[in-house]
PDB file of N, CA and C in Angstrom:
ATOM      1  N   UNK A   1      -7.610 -17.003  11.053  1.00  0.00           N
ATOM      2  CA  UNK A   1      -7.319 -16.168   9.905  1.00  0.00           C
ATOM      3  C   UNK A   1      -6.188 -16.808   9.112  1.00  0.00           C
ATOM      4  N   UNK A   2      -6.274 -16.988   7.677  1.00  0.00           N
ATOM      5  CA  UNK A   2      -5.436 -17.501   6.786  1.00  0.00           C
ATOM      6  C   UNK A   2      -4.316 -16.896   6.883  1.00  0.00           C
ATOM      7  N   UNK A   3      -3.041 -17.387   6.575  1.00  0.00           N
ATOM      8  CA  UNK A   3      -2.006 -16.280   6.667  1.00  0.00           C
ATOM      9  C   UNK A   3      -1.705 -15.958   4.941  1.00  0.00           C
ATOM     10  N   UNK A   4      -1.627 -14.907   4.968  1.00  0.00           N
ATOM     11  CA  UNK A   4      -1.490 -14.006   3.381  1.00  0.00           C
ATOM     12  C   UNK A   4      -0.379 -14.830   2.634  1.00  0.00           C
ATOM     13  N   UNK A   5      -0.654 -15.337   1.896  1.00  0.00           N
ATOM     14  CA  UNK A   5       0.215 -15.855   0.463  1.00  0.00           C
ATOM     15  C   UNK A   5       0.382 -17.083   0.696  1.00  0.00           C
ATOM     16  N   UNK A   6       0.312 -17.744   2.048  1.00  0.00           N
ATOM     17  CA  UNK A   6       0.185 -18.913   2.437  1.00  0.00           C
ATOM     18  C   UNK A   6      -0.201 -20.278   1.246  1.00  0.00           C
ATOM     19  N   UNK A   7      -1.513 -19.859   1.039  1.00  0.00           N
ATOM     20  CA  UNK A   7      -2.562 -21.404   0.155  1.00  0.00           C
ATOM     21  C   UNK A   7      -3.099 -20.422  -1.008  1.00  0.00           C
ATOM     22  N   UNK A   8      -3.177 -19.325  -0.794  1.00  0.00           N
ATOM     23  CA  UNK A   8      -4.607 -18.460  -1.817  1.00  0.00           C
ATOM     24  C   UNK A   8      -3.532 -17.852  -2.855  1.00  0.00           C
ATOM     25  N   UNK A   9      -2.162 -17.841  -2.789  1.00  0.00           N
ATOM     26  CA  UNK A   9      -1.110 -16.838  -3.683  1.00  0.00           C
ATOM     27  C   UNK A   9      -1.404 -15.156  -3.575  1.00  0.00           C
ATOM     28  N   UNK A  10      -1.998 -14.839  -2.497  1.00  0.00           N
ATOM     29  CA  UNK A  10      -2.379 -13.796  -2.300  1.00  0.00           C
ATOM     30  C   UNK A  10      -1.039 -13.136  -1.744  1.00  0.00           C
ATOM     31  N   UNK A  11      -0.502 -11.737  -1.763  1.00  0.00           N
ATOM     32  CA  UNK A  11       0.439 -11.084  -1.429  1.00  0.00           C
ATOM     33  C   UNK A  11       0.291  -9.618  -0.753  1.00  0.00           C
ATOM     34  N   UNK A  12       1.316  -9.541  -0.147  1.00  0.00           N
ATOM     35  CA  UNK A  12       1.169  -8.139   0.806  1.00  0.00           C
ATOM     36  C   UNK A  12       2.600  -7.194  -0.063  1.00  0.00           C
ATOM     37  N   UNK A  13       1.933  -5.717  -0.400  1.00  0.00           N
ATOM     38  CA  UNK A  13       2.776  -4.939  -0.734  1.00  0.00           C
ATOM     39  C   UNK A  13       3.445  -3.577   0.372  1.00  0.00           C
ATOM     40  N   UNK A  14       4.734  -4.174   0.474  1.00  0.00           N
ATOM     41  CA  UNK A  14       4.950  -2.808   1.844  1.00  0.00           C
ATOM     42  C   UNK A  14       5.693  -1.682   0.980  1.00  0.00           C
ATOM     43  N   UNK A  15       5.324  -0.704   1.010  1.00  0.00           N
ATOM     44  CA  UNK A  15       5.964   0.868   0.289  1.00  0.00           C
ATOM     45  C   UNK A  15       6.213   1.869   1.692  1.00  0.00           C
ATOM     46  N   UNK A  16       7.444   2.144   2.078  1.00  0.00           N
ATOM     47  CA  UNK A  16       8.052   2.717   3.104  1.00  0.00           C
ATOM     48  C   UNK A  16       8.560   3.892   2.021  1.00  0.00           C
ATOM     49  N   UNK A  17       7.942   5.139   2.281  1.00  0.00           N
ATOM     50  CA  UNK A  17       8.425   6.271   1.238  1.00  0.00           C
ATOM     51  C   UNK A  17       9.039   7.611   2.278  1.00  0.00           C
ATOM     52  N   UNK A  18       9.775   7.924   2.101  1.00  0.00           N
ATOM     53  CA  UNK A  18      10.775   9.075   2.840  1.00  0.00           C
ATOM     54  C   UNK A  18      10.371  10.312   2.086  1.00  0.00           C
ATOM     55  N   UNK A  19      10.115  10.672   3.096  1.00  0.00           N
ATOM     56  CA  UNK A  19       9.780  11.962   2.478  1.00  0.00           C
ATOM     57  C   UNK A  19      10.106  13.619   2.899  1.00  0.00           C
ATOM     58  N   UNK A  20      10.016  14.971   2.919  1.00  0.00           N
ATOM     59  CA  UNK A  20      10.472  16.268   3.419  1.00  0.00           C
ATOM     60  C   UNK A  20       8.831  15.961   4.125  1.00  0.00           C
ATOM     61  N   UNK A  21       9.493  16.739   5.822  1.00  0.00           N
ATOM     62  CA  UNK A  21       8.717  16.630   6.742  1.00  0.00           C
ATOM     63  C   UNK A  21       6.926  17.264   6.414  1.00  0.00           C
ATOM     64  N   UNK A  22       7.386  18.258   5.689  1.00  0.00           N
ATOM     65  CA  UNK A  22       6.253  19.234   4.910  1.00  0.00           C
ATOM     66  C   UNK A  22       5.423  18.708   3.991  1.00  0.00           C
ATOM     67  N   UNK A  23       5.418  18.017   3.282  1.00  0.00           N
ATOM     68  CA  UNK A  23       4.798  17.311   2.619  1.00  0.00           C
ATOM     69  C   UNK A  23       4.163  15.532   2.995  1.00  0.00           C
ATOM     70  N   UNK A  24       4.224  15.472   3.636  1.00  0.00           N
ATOM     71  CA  UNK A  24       3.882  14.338   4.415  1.00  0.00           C
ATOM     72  C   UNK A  24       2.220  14.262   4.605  1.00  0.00           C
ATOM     73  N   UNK A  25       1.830  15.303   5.125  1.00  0.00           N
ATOM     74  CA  UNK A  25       0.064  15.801   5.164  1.00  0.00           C
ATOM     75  C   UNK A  25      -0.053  15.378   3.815  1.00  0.00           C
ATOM     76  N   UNK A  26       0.189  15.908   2.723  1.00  0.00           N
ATOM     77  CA  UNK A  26      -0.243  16.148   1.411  1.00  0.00           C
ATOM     78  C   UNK A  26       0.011  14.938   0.673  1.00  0.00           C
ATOM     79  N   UNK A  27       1.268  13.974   0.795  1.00  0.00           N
ATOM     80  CA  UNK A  27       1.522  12.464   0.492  1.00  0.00           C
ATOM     81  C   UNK A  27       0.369  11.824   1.087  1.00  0.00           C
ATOM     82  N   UNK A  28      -0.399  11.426   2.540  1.00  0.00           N
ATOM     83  CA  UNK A  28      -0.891  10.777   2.944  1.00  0.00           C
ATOM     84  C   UNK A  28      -2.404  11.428   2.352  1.00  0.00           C
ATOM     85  N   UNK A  29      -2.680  12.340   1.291  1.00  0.00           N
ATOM     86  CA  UNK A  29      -4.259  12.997   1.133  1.00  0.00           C
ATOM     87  C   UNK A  29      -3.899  12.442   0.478  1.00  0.00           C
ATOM     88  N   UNK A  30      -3.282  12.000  -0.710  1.00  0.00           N
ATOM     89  CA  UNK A  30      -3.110  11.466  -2.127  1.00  0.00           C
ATOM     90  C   UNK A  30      -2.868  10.207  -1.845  1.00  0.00           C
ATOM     91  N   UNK A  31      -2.424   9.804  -1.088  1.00  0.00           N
ATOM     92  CA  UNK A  31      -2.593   8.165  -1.029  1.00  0.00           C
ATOM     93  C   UNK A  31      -4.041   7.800  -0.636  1.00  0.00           C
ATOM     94  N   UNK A  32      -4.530   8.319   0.471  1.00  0.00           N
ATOM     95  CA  UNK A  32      -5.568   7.983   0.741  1.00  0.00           C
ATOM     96  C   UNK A  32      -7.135   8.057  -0.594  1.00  0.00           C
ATOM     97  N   UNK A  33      -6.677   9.438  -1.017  1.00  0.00           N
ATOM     98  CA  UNK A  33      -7.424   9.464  -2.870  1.00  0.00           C
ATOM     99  C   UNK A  33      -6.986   8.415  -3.920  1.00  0.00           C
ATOM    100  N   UNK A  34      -5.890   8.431  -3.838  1.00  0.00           N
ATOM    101  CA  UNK A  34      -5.977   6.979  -4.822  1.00  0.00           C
ATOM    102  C   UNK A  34      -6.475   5.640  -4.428  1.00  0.00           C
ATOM    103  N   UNK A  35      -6.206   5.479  -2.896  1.00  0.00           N
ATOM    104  CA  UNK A  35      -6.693   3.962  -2.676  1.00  0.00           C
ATOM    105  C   UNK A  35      -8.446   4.471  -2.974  1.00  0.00           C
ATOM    106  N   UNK A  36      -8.895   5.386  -2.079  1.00  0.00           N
ATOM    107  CA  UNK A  36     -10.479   5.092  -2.715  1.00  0.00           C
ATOM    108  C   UNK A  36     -11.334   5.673  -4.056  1.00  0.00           C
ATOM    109  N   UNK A  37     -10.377   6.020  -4.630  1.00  0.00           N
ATOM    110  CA  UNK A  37     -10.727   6.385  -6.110  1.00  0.00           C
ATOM    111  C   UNK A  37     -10.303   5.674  -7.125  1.00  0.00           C
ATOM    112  N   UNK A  38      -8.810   5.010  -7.201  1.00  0.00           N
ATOM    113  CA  UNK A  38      -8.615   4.025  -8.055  1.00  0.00           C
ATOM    114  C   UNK A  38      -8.302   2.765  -7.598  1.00  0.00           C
ATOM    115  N   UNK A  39      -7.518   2.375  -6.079  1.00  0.00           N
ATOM    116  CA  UNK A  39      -7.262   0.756  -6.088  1.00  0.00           C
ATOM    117  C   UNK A  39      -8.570   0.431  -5.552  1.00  0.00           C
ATOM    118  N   UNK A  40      -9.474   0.754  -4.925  1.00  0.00           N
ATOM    119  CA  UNK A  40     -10.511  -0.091  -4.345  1.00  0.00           C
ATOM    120  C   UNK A  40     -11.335  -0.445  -5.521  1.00  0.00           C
ATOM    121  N   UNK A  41     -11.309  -0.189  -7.038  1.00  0.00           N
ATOM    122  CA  UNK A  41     -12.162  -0.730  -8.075  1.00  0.00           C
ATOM    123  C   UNK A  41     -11.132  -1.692  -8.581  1.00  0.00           C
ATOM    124  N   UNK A  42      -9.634  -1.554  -8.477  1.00  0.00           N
ATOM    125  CA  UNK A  42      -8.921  -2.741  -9.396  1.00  0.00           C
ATOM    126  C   UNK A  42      -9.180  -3.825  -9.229  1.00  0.00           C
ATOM    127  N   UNK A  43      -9.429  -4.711 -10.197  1.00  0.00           N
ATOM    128  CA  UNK A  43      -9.822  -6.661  -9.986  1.00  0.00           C
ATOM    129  C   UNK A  43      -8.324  -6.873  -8.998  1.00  0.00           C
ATOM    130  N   UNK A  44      -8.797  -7.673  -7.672  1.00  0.00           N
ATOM    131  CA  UNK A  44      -7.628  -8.282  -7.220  1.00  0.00           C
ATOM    132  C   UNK A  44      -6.716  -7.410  -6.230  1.00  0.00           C
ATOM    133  N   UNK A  45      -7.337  -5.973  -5.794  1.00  0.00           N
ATOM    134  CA  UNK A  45      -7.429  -5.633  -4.482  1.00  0.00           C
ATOM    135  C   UNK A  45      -8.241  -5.572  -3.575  1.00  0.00           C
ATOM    136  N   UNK A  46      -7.518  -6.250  -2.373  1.00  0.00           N
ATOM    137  CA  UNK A  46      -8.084  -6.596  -0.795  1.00  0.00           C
ATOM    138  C   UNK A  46      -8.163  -5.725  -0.179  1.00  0.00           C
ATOM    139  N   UNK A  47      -7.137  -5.282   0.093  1.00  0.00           N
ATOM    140  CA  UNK A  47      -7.230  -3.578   1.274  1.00  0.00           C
ATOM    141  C   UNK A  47      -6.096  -3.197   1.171  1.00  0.00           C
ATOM    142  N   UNK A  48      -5.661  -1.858   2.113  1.00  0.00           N
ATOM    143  CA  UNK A  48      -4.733  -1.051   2.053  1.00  0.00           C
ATOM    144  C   UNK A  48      -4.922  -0.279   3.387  1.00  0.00           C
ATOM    145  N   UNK A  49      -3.626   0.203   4.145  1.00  0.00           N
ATOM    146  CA  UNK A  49      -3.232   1.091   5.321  1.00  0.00           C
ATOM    147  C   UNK A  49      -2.641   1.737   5.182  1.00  0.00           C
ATOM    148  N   UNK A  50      -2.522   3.045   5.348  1.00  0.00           N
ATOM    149  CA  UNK A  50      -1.709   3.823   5.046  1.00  0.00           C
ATOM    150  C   UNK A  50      -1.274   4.486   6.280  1.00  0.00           C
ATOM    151  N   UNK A  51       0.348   4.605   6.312  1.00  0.00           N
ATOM    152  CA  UNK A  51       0.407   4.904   8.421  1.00  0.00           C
ATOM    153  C   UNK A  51       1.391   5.877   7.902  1.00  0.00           C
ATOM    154  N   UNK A  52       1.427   7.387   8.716  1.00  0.00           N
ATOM    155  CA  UNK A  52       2.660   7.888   8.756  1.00  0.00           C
ATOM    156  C   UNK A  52       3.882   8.052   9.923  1.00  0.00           C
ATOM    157  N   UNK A  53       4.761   8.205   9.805  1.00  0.00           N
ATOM    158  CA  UNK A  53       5.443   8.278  10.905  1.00  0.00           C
ATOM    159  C   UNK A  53       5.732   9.866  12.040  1.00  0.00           C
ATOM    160  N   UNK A  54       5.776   9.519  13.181  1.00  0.00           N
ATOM    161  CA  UNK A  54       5.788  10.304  14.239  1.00  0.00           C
ATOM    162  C   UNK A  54       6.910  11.581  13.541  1.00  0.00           C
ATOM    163  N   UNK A  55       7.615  11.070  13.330  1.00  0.00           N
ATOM    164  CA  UNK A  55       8.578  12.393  13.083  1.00  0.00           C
ATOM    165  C   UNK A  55       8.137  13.066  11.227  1.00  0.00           C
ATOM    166  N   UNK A  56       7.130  12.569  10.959  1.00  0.00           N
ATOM    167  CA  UNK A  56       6.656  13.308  10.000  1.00  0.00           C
ATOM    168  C   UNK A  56       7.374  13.076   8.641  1.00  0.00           C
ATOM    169  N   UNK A  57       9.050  12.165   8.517  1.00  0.00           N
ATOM    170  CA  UNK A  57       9.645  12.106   7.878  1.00  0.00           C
ATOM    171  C   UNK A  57       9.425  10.738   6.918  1.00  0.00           C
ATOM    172  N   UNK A  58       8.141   9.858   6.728  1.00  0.00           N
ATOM    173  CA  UNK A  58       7.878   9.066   6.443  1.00  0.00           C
ATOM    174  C   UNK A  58       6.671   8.031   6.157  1.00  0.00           C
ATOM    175  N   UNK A  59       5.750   7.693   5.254  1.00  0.00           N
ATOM    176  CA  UNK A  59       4.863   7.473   4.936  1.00  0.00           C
ATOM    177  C   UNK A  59       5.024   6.050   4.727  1.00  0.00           C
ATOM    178  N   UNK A  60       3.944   4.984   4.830  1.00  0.00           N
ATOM    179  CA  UNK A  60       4.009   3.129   4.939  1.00  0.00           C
ATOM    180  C   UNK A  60       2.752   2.951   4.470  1.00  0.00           C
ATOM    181  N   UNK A  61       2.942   2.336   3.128  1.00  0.00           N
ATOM    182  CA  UNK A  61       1.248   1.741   2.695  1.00  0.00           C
ATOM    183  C   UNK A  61       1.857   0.228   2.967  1.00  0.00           C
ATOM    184  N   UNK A  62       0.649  -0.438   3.671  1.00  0.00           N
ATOM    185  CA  UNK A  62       0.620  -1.790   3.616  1.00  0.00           C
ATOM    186  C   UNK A  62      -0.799  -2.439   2.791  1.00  0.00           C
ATOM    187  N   UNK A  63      -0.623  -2.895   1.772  1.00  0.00           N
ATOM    188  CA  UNK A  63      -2.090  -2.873   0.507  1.00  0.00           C
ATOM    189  C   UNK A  63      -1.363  -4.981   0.557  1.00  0.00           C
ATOM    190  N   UNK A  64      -2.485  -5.134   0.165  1.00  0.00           N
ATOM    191  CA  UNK A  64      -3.141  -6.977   0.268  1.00  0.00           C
ATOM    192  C   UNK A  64      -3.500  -7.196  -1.305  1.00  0.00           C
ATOM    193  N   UNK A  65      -2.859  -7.755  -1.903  1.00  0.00           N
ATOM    194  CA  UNK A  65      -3.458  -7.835  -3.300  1.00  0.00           C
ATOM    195  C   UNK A  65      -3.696  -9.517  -3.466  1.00  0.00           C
ATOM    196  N   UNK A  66      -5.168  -9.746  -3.776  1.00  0.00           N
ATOM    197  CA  UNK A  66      -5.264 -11.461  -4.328  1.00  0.00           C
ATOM    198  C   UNK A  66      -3.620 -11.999  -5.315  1.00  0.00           C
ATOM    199  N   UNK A  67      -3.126 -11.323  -5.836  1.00  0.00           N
ATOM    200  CA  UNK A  67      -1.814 -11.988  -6.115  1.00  0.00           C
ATOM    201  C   UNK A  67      -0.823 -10.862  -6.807  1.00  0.00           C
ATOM    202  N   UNK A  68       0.553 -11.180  -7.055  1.00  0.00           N
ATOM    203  CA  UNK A  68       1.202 -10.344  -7.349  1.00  0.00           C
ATOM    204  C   UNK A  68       1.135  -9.640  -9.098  1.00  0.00           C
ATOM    205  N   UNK A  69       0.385 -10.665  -9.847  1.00  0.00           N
ATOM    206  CA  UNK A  69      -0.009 -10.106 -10.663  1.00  0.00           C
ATOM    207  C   UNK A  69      -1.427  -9.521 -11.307  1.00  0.00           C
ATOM    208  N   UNK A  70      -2.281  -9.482  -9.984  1.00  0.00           N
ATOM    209  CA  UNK A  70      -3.192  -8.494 -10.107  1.00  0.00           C
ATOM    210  C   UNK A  70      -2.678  -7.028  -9.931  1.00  0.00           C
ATOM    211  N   UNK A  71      -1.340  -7.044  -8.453  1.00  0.00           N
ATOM    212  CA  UNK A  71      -0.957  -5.735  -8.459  1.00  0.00           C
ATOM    213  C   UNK A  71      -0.588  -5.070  -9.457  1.00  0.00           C
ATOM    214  N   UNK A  72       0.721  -5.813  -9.979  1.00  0.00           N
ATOM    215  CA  UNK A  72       1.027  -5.381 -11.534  1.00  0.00           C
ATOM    216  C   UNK A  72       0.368  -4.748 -12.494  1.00  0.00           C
ATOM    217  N   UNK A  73      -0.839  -5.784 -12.795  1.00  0.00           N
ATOM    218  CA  UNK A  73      -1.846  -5.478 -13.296  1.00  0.00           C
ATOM    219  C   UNK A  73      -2.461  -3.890 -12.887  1.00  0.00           C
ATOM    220  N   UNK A  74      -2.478  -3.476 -11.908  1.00  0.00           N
ATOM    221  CA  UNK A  74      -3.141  -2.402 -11.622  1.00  0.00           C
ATOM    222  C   UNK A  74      -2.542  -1.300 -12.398  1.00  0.00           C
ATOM    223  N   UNK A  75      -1.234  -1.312 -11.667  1.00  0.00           N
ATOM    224  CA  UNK A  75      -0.196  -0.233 -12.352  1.00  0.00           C
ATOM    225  C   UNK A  75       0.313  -0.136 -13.886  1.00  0.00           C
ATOM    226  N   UNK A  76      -0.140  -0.565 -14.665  1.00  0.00           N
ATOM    227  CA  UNK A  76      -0.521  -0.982 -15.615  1.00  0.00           C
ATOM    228  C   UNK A  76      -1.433  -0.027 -16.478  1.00  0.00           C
ATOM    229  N   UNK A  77      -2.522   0.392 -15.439  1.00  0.00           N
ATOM    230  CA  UNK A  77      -4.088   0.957 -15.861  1.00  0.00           C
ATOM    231  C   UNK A  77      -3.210   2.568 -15.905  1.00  0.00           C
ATOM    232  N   UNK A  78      -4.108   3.040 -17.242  1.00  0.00           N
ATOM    233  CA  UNK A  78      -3.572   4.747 -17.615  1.00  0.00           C
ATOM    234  C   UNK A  78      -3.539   5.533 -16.456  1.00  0.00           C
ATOM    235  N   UNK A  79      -5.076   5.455 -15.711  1.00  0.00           N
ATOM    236  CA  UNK A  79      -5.439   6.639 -14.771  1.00  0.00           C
ATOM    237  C   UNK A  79      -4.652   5.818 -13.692  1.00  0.00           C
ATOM    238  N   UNK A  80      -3.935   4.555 -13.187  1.00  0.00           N
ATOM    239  CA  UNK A  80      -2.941   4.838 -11.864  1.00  0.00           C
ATOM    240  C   UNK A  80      -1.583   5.255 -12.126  1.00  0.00           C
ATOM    241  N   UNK A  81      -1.565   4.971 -13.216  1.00  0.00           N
ATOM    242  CA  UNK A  81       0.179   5.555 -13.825  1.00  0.00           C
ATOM    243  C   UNK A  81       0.283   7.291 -14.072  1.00  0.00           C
ATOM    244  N   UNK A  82      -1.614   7.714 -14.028  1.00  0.00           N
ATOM    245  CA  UNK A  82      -1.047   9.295 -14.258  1.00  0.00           C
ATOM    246  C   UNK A  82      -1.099   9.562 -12.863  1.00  0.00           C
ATOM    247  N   UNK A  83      -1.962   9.194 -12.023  1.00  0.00           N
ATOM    248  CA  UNK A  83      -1.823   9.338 -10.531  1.00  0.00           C
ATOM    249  C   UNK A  83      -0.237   9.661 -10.328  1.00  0.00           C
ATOM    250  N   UNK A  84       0.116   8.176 -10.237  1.00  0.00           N
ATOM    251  CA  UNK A  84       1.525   8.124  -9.754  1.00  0.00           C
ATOM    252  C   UNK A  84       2.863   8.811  -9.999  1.00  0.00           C
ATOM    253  N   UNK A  85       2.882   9.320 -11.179  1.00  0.00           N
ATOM    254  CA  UNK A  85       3.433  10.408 -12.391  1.00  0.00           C
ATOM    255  C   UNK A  85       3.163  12.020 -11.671  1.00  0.00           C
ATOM    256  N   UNK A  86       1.847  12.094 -11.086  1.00  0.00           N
ATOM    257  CA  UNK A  86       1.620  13.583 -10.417  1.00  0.00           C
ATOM    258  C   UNK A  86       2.991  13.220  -9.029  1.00  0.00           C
ATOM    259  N   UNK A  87       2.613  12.250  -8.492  1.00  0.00           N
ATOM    260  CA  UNK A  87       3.175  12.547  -7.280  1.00  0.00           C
ATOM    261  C   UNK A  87       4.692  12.122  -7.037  1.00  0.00           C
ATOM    262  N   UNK A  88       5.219  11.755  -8.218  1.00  0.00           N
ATOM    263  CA  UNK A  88       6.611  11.949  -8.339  1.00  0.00           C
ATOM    264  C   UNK A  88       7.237  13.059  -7.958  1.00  0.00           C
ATOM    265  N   UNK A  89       6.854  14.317  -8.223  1.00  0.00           N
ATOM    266  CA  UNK A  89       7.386  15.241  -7.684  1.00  0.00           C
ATOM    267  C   UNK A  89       7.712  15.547  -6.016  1.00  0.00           C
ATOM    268  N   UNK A  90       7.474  14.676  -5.967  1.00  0.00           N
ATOM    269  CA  UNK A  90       7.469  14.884  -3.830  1.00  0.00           C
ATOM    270  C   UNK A  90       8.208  13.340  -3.611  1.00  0.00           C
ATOM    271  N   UNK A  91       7.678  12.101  -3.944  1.00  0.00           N
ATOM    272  CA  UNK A  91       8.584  10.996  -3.748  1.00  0.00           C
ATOM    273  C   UNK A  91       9.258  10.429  -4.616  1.00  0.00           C
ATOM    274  N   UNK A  92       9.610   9.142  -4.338  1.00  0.00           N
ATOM    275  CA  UNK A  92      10.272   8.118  -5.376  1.00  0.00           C
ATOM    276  C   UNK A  92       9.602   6.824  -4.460  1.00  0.00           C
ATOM    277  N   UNK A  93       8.679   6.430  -5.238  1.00  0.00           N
ATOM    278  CA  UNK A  93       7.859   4.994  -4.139  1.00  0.00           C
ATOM    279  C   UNK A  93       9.067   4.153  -4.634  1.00  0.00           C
ATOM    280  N   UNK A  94       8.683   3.356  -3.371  1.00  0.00           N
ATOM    281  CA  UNK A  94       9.617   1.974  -3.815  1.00  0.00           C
ATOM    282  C   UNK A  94       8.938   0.563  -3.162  1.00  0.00           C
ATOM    283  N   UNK A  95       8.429   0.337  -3.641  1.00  0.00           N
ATOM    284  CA  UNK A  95       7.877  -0.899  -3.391  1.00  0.00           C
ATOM    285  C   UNK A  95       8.261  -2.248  -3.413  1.00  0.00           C
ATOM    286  N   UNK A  96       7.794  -3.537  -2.619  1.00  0.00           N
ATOM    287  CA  UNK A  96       8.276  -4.837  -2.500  1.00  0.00           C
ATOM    288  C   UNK A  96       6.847  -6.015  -2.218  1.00  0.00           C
ATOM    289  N   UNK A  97       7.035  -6.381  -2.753  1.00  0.00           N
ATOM    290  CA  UNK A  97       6.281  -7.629  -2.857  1.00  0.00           C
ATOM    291  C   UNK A  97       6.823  -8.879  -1.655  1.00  0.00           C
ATOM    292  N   UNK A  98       5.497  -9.282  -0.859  1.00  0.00           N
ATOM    293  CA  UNK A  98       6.063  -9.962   0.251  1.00  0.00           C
ATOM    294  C   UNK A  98       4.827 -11.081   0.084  1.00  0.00           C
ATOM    295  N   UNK A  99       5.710 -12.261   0.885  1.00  0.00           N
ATOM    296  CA  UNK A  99       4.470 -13.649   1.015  1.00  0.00           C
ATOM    297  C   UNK A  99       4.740 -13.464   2.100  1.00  0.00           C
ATOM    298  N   UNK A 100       3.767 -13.687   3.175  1.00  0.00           N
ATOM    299  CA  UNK A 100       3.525 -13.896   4.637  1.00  0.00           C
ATOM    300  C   UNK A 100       3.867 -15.315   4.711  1.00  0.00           C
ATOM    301  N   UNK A 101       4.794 -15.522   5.742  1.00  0.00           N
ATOM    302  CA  UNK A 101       5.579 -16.972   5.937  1.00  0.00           C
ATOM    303  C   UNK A 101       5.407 -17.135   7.171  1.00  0.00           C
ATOM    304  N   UNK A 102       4.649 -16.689   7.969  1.00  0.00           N
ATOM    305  CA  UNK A 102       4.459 -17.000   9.627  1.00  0.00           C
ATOM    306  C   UNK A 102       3.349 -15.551  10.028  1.00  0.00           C
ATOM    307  N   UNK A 103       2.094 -16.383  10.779  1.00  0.00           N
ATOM    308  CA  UNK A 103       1.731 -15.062  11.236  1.00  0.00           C
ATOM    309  C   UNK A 103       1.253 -15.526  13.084  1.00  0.00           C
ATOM    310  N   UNK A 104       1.491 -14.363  13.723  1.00  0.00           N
ATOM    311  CA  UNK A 104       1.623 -15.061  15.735  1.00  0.00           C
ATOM    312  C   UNK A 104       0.248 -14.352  15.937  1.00  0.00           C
ATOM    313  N   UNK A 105      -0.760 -14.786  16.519  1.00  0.00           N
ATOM    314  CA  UNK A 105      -1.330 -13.879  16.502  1.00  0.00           C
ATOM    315  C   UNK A 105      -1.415 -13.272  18.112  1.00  0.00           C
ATOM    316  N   UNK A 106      -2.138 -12.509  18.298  1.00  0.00           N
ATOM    317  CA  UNK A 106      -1.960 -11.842  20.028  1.00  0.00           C
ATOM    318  C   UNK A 106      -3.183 -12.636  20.427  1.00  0.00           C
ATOM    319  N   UNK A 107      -2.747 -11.976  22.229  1.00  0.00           N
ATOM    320  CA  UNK A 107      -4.036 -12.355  23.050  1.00  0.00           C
ATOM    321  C   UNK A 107      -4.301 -11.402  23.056  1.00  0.00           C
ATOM    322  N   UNK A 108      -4.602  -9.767  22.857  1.00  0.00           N
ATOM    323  CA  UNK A 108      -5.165  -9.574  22.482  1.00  0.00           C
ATOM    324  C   UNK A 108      -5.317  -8.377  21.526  1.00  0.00           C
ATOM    325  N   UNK A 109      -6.770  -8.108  21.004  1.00  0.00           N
ATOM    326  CA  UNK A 109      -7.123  -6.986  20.435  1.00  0.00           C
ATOM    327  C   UNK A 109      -6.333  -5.425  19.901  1.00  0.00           C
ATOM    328  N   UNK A 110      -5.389  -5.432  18.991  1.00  0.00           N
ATOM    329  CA  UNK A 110      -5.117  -3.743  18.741  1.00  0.00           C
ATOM    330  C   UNK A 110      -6.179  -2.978  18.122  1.00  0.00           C
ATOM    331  N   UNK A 111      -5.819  -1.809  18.732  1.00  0.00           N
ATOM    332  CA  UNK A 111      -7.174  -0.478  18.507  1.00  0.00           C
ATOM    333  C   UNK A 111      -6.904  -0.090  16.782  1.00  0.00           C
ATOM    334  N   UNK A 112      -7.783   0.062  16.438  1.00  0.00           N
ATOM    335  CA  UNK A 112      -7.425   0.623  14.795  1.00  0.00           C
ATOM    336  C   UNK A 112      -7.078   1.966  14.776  1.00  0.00           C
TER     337      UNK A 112
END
């Protein structure tokens, strides 16, 4: 497996969002609606994970974009900026742009 940003300029976006324990269900329905309603059609997205944390106080998208300015590009588009605009009221995303500079891989297999 290639390692991400390596040769292709492809990039990994990590968004670690804090959030009130209560709303956490309702952050992770709306993430999960936007990735398959608006990023899975943008030119120049790969995939996306969305994990929350055990104590409920925290939400992690890890999304793969062919490069950092396809992501851009996305956010960009009317209907993800009104998305993102609804759900201001509950977070403040903060996002980072990462190149994969080493990847180890295991012996073996994690469960999805």
């Amino acid at each position: 497996m290639e390692s991400e940003g390596k040769a292709s300029g492809s990039v990994t976006v990590i968004n670690v969002i804090v959030v009130k324990a209560e709303d956490q269900d309702r952050l992770v329905d709306g993430m999960r609606q936007m990735c398959t309603n608006l990023m899975e059609k943008q030119p120049g997205f790969v995939s996306a994970r969305i994990y929350k944390s055990r104590d409920k106080r925290r939400v992690a998208v890890h999304a793969n974009w062919a490069s950092a300015e396809a992501f851009e590009a996305a956010f960009r588009d009317p209907d993800v900026l009104f998305i993102m605009r609804k759900g201001l009221d509950i977070v403040q995303p903060e996002w980072h742009i990462y190149e994969c500079v080493h990847e180890a891989p295991g012996s073996a297999e994690a469960e999805a």
